[in-house]
N, C-alpha and C. Protein backbone atom coordinates (compact mmCIF):
# COMPACT_ATOMS: atom_id res chain seq x y z
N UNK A 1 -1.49 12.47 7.01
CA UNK A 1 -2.73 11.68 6.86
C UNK A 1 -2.60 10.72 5.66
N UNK A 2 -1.79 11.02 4.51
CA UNK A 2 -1.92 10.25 3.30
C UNK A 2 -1.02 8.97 3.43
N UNK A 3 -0.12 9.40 4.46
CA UNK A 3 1.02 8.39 4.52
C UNK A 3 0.26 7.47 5.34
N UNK A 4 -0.62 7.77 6.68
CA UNK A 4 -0.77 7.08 7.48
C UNK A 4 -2.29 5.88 6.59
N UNK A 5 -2.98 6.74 5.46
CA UNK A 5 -3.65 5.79 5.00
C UNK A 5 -3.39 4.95 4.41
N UNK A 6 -2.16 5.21 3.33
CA UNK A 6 -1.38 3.96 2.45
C UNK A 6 -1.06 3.10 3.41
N UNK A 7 -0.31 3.38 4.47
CA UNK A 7 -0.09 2.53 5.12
C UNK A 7 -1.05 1.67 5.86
N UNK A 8 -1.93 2.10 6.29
CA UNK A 8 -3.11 0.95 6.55
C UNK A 8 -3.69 0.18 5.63
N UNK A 9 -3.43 0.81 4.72
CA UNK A 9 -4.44 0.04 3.83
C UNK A 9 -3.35 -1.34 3.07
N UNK A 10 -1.85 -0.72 3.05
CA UNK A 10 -1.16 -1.72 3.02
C UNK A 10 -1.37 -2.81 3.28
N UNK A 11 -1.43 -2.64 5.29
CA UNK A 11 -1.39 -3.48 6.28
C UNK A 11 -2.31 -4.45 5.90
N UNK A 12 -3.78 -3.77 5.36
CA UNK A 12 -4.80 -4.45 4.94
C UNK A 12 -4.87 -5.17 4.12
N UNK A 13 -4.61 -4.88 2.90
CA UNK A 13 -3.98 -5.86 1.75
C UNK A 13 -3.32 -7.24 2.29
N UNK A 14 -2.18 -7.22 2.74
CA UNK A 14 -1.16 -7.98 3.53
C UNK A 14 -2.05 -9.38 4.26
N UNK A 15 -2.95 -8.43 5.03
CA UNK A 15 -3.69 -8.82 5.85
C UNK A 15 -4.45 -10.61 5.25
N UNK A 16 -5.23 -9.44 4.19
CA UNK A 16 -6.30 -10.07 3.35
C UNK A 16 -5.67 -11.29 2.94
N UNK A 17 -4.15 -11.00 2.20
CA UNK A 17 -3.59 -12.03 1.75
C UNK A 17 -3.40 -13.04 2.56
N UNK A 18 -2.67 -13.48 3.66
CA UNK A 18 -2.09 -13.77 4.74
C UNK A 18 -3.86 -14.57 5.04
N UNK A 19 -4.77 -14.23 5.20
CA UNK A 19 -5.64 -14.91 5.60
C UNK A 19 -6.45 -15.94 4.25
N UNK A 20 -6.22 -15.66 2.96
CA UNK A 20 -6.67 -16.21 1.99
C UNK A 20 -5.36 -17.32 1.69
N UNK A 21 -4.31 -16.75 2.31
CA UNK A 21 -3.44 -18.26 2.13
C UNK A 21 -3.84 -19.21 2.93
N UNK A 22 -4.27 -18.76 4.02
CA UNK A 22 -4.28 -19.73 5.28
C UNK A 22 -5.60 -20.12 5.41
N UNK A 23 -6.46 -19.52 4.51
CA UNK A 23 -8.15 -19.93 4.37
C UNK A 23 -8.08 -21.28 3.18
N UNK A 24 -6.87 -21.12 2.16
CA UNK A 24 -6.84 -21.69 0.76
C UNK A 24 -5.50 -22.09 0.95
N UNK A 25 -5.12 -23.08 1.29
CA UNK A 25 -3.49 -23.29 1.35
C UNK A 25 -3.39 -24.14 0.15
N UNK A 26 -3.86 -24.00 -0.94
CA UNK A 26 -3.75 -24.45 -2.63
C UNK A 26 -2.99 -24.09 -3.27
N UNK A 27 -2.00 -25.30 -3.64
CA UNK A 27 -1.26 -24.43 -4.72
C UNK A 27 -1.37 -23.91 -6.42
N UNK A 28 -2.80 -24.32 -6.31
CA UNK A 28 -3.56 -23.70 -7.55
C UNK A 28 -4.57 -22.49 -7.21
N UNK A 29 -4.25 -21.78 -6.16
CA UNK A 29 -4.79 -20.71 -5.30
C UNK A 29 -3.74 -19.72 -5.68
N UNK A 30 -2.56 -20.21 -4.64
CA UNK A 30 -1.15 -19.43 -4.68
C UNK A 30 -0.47 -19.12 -5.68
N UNK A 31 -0.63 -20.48 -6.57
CA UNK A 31 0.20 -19.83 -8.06
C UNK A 31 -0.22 -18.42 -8.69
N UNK A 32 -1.05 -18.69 -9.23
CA UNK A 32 -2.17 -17.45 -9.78
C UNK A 32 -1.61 -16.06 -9.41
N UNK A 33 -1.86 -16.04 -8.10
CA UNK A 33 -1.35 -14.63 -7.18
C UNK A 33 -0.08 -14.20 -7.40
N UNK A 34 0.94 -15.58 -6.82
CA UNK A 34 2.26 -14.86 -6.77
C UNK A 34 2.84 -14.55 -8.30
N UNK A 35 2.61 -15.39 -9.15
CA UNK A 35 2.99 -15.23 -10.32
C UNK A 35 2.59 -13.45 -10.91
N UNK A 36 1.27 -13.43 -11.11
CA UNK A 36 0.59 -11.94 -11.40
C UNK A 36 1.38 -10.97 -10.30
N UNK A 37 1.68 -11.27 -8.63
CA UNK A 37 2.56 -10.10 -8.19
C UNK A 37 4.16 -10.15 -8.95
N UNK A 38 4.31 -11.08 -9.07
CA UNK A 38 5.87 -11.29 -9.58
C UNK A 38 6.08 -10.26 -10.84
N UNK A 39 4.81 -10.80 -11.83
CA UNK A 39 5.41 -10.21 -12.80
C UNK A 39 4.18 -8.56 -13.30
């Protein structure tokens, strides 16, 4: 059960992202994000 929730909720995350790029295709949107996942 714990595995199968990380993993959705993954999916979800992913998700969220994937639609806020494509809602905001800014690259003063995108910077922000990838930079803070990067580092």
């Amino acid at each position: 059960w714990a595995v199968a929730a990380t993993t959705v909720a993954s999916w979800a995350g992913y998700g969220i992202l994937y639609m806020r790029s494509q809602a905001a295709p800014t690259s003063g949107m995108q910077e922000p994000f990838s930079r803070s996942k990067l580092s």
